[in-house]
Protein backbone atom coordinates (compact mmCIF):
# COMPACT_ATOMS: atom_id res chain seq x y z
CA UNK A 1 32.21 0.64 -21.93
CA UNK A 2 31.38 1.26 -18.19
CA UNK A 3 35.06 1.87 -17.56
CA UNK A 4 35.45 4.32 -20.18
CA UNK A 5 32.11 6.46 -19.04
CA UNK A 6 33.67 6.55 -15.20
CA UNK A 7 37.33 7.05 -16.60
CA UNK A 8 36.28 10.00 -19.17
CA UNK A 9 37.24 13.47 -17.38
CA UNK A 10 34.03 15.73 -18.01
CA UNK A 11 30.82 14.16 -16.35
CA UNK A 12 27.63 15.14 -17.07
CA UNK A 13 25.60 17.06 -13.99
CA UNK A 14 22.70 15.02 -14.92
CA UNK A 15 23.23 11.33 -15.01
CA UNK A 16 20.30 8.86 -16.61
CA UNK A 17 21.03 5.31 -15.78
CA UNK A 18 18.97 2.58 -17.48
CA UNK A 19 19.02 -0.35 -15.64
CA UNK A 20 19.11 -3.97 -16.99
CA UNK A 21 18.14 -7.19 -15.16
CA UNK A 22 20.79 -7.81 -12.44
CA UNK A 23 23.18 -4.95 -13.49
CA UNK A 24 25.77 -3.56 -10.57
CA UNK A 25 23.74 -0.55 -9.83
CA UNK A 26 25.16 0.14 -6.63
CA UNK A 27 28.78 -0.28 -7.36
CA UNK A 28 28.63 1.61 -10.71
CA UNK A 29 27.05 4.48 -8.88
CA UNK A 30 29.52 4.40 -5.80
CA UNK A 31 32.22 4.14 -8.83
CA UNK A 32 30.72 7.07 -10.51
CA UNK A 33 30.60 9.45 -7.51
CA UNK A 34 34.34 8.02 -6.82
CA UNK A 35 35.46 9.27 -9.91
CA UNK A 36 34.27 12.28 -9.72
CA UNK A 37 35.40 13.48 -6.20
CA UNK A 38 38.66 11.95 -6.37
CA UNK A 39 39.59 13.85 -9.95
CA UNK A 40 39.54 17.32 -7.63
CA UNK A 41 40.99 16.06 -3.91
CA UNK A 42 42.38 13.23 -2.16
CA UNK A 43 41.90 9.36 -1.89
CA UNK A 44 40.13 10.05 1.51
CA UNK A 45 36.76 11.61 -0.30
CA UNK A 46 36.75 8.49 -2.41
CA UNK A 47 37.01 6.25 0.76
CA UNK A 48 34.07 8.25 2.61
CA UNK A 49 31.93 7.10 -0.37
CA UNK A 50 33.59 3.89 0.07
CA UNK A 51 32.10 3.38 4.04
CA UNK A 52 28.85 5.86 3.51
CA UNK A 53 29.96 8.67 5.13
CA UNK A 54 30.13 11.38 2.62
CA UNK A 55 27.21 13.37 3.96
CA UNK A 56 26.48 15.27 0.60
CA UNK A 57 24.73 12.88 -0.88
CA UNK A 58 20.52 12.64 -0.76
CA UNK A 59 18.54 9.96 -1.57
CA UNK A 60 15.51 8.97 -3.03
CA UNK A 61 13.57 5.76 -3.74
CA UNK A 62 11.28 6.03 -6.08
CA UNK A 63 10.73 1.73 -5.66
CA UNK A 64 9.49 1.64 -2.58
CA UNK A 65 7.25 4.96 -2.16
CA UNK A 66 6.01 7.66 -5.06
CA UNK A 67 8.38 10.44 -5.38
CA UNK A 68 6.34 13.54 -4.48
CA UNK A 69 6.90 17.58 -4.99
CA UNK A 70 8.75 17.52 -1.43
CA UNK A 71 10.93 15.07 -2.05
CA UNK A 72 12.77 17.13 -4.69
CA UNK A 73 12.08 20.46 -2.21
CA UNK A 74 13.81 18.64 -0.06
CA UNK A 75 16.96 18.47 -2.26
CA UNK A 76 16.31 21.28 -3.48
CA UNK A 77 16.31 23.38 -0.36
CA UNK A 78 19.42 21.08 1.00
CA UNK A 79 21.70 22.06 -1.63
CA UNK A 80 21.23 25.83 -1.09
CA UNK A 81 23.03 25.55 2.01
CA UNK A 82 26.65 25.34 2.44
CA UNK A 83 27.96 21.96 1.64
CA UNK A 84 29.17 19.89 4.88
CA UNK A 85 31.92 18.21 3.40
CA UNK A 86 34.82 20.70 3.00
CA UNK A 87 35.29 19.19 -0.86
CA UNK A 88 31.79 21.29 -2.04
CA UNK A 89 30.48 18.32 -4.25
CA UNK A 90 26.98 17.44 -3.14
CA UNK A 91 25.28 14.20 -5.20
CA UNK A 92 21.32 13.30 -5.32
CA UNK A 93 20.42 10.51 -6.35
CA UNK A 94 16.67 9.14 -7.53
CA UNK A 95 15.89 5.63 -7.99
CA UNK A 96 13.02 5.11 -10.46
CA UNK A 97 12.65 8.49 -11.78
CA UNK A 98 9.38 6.90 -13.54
CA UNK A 99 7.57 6.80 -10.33
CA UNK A 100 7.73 10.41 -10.12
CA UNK A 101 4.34 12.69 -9.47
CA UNK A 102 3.93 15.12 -12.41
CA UNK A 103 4.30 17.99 -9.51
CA UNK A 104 7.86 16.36 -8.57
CA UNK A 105 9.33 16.31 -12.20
CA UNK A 106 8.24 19.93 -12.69
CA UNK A 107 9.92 21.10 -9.37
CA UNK A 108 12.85 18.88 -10.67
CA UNK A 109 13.14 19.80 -14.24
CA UNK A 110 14.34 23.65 -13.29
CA UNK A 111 16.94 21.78 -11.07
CA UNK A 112 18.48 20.31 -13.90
CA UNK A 113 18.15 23.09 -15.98
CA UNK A 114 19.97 25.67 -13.96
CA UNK A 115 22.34 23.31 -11.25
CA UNK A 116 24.19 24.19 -8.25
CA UNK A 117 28.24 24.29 -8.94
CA UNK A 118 29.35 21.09 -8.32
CA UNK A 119 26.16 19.35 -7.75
CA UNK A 120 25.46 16.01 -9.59
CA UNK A 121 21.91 14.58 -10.59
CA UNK A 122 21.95 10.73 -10.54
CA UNK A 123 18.22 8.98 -11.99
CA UNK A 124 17.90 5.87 -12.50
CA UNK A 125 15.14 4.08 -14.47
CA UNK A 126 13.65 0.37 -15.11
CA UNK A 127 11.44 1.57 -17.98
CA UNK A 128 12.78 4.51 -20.22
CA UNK A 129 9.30 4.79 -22.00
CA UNK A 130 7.84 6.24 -18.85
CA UNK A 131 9.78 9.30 -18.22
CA UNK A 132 9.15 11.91 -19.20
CA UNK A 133 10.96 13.66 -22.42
CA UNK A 134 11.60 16.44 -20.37
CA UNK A 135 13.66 14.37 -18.25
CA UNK A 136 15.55 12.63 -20.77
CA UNK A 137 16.56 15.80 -22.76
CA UNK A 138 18.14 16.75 -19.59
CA UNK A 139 20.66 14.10 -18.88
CA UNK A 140 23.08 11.91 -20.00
CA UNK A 141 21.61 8.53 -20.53
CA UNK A 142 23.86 5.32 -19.62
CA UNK A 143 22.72 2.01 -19.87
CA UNK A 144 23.56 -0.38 -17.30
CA UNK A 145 23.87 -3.79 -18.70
CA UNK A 146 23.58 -7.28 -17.40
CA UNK A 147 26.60 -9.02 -15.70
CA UNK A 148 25.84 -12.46 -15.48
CA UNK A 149 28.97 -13.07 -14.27
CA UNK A 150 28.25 -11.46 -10.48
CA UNK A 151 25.08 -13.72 -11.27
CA UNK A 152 27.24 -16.85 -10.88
CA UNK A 153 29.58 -15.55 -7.97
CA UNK A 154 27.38 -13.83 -5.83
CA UNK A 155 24.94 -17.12 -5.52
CA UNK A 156 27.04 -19.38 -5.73
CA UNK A 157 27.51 -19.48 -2.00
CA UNK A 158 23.60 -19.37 -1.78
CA UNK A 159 20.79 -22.45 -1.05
CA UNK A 160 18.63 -21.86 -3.84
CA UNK A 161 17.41 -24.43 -6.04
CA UNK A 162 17.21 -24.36 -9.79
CA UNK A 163 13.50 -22.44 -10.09
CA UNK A 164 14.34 -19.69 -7.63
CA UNK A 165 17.57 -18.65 -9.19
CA UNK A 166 15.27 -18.57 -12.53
CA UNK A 167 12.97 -16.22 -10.65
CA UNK A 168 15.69 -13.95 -9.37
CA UNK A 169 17.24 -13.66 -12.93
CA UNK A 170 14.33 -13.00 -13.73
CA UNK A 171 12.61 -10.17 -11.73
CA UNK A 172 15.45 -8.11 -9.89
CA UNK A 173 17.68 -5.50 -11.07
CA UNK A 174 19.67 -4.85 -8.04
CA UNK A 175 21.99 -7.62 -6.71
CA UNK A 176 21.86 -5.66 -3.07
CA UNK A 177 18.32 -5.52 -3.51
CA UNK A 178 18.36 -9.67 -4.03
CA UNK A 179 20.85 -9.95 -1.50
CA UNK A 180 18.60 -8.01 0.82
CA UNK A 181 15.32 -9.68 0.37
CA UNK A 182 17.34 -13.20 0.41
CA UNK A 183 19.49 -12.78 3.81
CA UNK A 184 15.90 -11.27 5.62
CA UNK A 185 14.14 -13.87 4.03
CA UNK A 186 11.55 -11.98 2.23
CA UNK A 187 12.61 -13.68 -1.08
CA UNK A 188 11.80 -16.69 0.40
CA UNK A 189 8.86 -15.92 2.17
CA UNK A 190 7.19 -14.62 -0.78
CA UNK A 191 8.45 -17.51 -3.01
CA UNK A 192 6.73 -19.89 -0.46
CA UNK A 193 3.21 -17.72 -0.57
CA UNK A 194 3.68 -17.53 -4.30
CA UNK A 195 4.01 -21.38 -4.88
CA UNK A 196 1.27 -22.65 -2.74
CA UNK A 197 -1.20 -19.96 -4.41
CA UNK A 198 -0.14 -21.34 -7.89
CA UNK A 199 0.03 -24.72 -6.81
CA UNK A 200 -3.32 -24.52 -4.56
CA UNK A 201 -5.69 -22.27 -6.55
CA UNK A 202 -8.49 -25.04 -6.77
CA UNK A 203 -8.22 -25.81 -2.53
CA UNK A 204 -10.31 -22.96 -0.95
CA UNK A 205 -8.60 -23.99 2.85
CA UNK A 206 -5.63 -22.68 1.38
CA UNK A 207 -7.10 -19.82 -0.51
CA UNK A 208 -8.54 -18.92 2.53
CA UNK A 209 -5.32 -18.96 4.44
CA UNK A 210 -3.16 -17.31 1.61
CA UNK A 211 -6.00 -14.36 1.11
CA UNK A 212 -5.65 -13.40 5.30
CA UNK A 213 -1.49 -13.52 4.41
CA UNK A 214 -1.83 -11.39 1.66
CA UNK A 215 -3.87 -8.70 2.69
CA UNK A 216 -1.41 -8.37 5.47
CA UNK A 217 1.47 -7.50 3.42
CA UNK A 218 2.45 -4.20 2.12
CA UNK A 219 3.70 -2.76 -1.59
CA UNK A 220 6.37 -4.03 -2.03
CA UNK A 221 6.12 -7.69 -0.68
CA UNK A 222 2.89 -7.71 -2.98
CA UNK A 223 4.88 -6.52 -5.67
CA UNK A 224 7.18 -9.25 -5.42
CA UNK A 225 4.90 -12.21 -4.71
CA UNK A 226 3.15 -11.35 -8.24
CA UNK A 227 6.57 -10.83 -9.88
CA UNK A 228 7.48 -14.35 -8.77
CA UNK A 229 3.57 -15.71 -9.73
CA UNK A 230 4.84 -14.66 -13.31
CA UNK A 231 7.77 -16.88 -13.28
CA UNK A 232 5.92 -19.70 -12.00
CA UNK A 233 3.41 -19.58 -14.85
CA UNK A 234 3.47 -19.11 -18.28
CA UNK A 235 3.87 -15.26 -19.30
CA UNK A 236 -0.06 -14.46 -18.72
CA UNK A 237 -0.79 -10.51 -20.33
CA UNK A 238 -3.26 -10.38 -17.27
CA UNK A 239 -0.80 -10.78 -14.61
CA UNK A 240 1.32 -8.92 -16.75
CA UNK A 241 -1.07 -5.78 -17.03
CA UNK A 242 -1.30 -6.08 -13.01
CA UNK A 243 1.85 -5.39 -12.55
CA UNK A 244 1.95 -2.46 -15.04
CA UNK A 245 -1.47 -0.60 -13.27
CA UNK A 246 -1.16 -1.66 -9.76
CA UNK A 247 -1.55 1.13 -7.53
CA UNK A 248 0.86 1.84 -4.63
CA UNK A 249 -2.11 1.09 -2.18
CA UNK A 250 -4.18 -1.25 -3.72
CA UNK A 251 -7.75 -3.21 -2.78
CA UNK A 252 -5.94 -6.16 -1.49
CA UNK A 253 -8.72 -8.35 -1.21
CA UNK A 254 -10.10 -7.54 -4.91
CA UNK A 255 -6.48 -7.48 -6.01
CA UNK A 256 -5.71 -11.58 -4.80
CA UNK A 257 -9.41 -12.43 -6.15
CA UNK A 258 -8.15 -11.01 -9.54
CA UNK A 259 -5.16 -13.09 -9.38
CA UNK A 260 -6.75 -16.28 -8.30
CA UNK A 261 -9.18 -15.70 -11.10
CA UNK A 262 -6.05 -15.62 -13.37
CA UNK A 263 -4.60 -18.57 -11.86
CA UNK A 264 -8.05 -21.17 -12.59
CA UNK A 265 -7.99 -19.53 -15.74
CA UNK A 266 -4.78 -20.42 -16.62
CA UNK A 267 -4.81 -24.17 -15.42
């Protein structure tokens, strides 16, 4: 199915991926630009992509800050100048299109409406019910399934015991982004911090020591610890609805005393 949507000769200008647990985001998306720029010049545009040097591309990461109004200015007002690859084909992509301000999707949705020639929108999403129908009606939707199969190779190489390879099946959708977290040890700080505070909820020494950690840490290290907490225990709706509401810059301290309070609950 993937093969046929890169293979197939007229690609939409507006590109909705839905991811799956541990689908090959990155390499679908490098595949996807590939196919494009090498149906309309040489091999050499498809290598630039290859090594990350085609300059017209523009990226934004809606996982790891909110995507504001100048964020999409930004590509907005980039793409009105001349292209600086000689080929003319600019891409932008946006990771997590759901984590869009309502200011950014409006500046975006005339974007899509009336494109640039040659000028490809690539969004990506981890929850389809949160954009916006004005977004979807715009693009193409793909959806980017599950290969298990990268699963086995890519960690097979990798210490991990039996629980944490449950916990990354279970809570990332990039195998770069696992990768990434793994190799600067993030992963397994967090899994560490994560474990004692489930396994230590009733020893306030530890509490103590865990709630000076945590209030240290930023988004997205928070985001994972309580994405691994809900692997460790059973699927809690609390924990659950924490991870569904919590704010890009939470209360930190009211935010662990919430989760501890889950965590005696639960045992």
């Amino acid at each position: 199915m993937g093969n046929n949507f890169l293979n197939a000769k007229n690609k939409p200008h507006a590109l909705l991926l839905i991811e799956s647990k541990l689908c090959d985001l990155n390499n679908f998306v490098k595949n996807y630009m590939k196919s494009i720029v090498s149906s309309v010049g040489s091999k050499e545009w498809s290598q630039k992509i290859d090594d990350n040097t085609y300059y017209d591309i523009i990226r934004v990461n809606g996982y790891e800050n909110t995507i504001k109004k100048d964020d999409i200015l930004n590509i907005v007002n980039q793409f009105s100048k001349t292209s600086v690859e000689s080929l003319g084909i600019k891409f932008y992509i946006i990771y997590g299109i759901e984590f869009a301000t309502s200011q950014a999707v409006n500046s975006l949705l005339k974007f899509l409406e009336e494109p640039p020639v040659d000028t490809y929108a690539i969004l990506t999403t981890r929850a389809l019910n949160l954009v916006l129908p004005t977004i979807k009606s715009r693009c193409q939707t793909f959806i980017l399934k599950s290969d298990l199969n990268i699963f086995t190779e890519t960690f097979k190489s990798i210490k991990l015991n039996e629980q944490q390879l449950k916990t990354i099946k279970n809570i990332y959708y990039s195998y770069d982004e696992a990768i990434k977290d793994i190799n600067n040890n993030d992963f397994y700080d967090s899994y560490e911090l994560a474990l004692s505070f489930v396994k230590n909820f009733d020893n306030l020494a530890i509490i103590k020591q865990l709630q000076e950690k945590f209030i240290k840490l930023d988004y997205k290290q928070i985001m994972l610890i309580l994405k691994i907490i809900n692997t460790l225990i059973p699927t809690n709706p609390n924990i659950i609805k924490i991870l569904e509401n919590i704010s890009v810059n939470p209360i930190k301290i009211l935010l662990f005393n919430n989760v501890w309070s889950i965590l005696r609950g639960v045992k």
